[in-house]
C-alpha atoms as a PDB file:
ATOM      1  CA  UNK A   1      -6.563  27.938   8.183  1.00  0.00           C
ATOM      2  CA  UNK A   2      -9.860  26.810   6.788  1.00  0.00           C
ATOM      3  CA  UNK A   3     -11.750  24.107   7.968  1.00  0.00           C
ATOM      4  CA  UNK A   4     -12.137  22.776   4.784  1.00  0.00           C
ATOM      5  CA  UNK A   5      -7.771  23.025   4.080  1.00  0.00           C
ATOM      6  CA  UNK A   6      -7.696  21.391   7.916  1.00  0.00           C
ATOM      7  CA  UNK A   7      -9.286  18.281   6.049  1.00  0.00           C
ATOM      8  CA  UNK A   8      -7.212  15.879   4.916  1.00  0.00           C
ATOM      9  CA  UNK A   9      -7.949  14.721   0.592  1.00  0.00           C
ATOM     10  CA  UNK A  10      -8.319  10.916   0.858  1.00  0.00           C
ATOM     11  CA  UNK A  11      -7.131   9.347  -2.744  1.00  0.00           C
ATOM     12  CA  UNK A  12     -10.012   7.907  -4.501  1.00  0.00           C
ATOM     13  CA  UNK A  13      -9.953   4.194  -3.803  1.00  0.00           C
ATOM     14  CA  UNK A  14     -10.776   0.890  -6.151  1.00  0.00           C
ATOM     15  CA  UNK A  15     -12.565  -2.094  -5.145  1.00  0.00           C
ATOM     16  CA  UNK A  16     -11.006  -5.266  -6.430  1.00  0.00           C
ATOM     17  CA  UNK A  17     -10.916  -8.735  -6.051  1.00  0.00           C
ATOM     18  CA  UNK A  18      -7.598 -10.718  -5.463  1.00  0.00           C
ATOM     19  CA  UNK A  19      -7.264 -14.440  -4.666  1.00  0.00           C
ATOM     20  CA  UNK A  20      -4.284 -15.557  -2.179  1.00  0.00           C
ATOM     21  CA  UNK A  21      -3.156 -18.314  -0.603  1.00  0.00           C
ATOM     22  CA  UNK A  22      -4.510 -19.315   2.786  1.00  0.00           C
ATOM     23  CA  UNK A  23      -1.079 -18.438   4.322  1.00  0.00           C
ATOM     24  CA  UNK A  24      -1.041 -15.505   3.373  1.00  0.00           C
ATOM     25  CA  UNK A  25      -4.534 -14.768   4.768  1.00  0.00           C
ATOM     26  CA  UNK A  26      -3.391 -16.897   7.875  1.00  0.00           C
ATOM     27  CA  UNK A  27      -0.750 -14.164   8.385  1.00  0.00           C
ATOM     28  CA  UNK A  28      -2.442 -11.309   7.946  1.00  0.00           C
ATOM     29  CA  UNK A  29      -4.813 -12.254  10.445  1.00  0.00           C
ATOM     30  CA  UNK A  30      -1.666 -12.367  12.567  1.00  0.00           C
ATOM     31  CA  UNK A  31      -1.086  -9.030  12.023  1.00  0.00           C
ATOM     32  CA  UNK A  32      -4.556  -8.244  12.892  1.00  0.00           C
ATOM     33  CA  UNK A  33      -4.335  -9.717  16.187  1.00  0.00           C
ATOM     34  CA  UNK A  34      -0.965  -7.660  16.456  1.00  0.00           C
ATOM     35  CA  UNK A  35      -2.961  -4.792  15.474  1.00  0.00           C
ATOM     36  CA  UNK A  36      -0.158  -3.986  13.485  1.00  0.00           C
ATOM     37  CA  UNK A  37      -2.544  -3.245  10.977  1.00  0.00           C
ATOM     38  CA  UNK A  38      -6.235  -3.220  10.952  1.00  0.00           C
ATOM     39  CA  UNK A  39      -7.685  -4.862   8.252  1.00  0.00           C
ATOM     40  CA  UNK A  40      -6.781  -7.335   5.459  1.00  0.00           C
ATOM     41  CA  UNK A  41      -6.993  -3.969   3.081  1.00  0.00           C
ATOM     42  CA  UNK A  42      -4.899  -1.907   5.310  1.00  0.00           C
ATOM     43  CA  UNK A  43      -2.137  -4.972   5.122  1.00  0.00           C
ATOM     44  CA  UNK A  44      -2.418  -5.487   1.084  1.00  0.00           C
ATOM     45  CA  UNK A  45      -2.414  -1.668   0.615  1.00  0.00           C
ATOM     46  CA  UNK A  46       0.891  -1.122   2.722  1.00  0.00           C
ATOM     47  CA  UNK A  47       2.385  -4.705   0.808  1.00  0.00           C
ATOM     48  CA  UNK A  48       1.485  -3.279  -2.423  1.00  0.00           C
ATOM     49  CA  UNK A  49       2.948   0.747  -1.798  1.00  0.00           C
ATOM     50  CA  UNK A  50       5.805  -0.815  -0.552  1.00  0.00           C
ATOM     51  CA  UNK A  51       6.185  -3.263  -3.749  1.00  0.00           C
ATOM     52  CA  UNK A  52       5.493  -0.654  -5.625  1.00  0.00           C
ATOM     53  CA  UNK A  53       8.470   1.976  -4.359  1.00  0.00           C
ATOM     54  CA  UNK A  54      10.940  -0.548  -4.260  1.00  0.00           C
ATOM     55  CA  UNK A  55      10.456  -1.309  -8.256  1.00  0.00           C
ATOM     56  CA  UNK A  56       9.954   2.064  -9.109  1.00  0.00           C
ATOM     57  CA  UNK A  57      13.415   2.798  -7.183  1.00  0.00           C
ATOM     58  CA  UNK A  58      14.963  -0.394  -8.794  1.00  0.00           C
ATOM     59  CA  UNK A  59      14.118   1.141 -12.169  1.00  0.00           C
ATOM     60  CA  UNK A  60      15.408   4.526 -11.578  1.00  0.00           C
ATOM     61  CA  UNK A  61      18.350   2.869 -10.248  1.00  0.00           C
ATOM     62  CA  UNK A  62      18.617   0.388 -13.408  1.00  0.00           C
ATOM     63  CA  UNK A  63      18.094   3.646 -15.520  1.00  0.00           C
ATOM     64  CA  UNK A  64      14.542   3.311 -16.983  1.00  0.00           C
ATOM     65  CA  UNK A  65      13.824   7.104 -16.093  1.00  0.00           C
ATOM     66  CA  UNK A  66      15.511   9.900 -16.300  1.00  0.00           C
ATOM     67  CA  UNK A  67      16.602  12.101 -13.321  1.00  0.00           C
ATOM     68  CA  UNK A  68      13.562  14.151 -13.368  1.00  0.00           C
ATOM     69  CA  UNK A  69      11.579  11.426 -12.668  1.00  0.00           C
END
């Protein structure tokens, strides 16, 4: 194999700017000191994939898409 196929392709990221409560915050710092994940992005990034497959399955399951989806 290649060097350049031994990379991995990192998806093209997007900077922007969210406002949440200070819990929130308060617990991801938590998380932090966990080092269950290692940043404030790392944790909003997982929160949001995760959001994001659950709808997506909740929709396919609510039939919004079609098999092949």
């Amino acid at each position: 194999m290649t060097e350049s196929k031994k990379k991995k392709i990192k998806p093209k990221m997007v900077n922007i700017t969210i406002n949440i409560p200070d819990i929130y915050d308060d617990n991801i710092q938590k998380l932090i000191g966990m080092k269950i994940v290692a940043s404030r992005s790392e944790a909003i990034r997982t929160a949001l994939r995760d959001f994001l497959h659950n709808e997506f399955s909740n929709l396919k399951l609510l039939g919004y898409f079609g098999e092949n989806h």
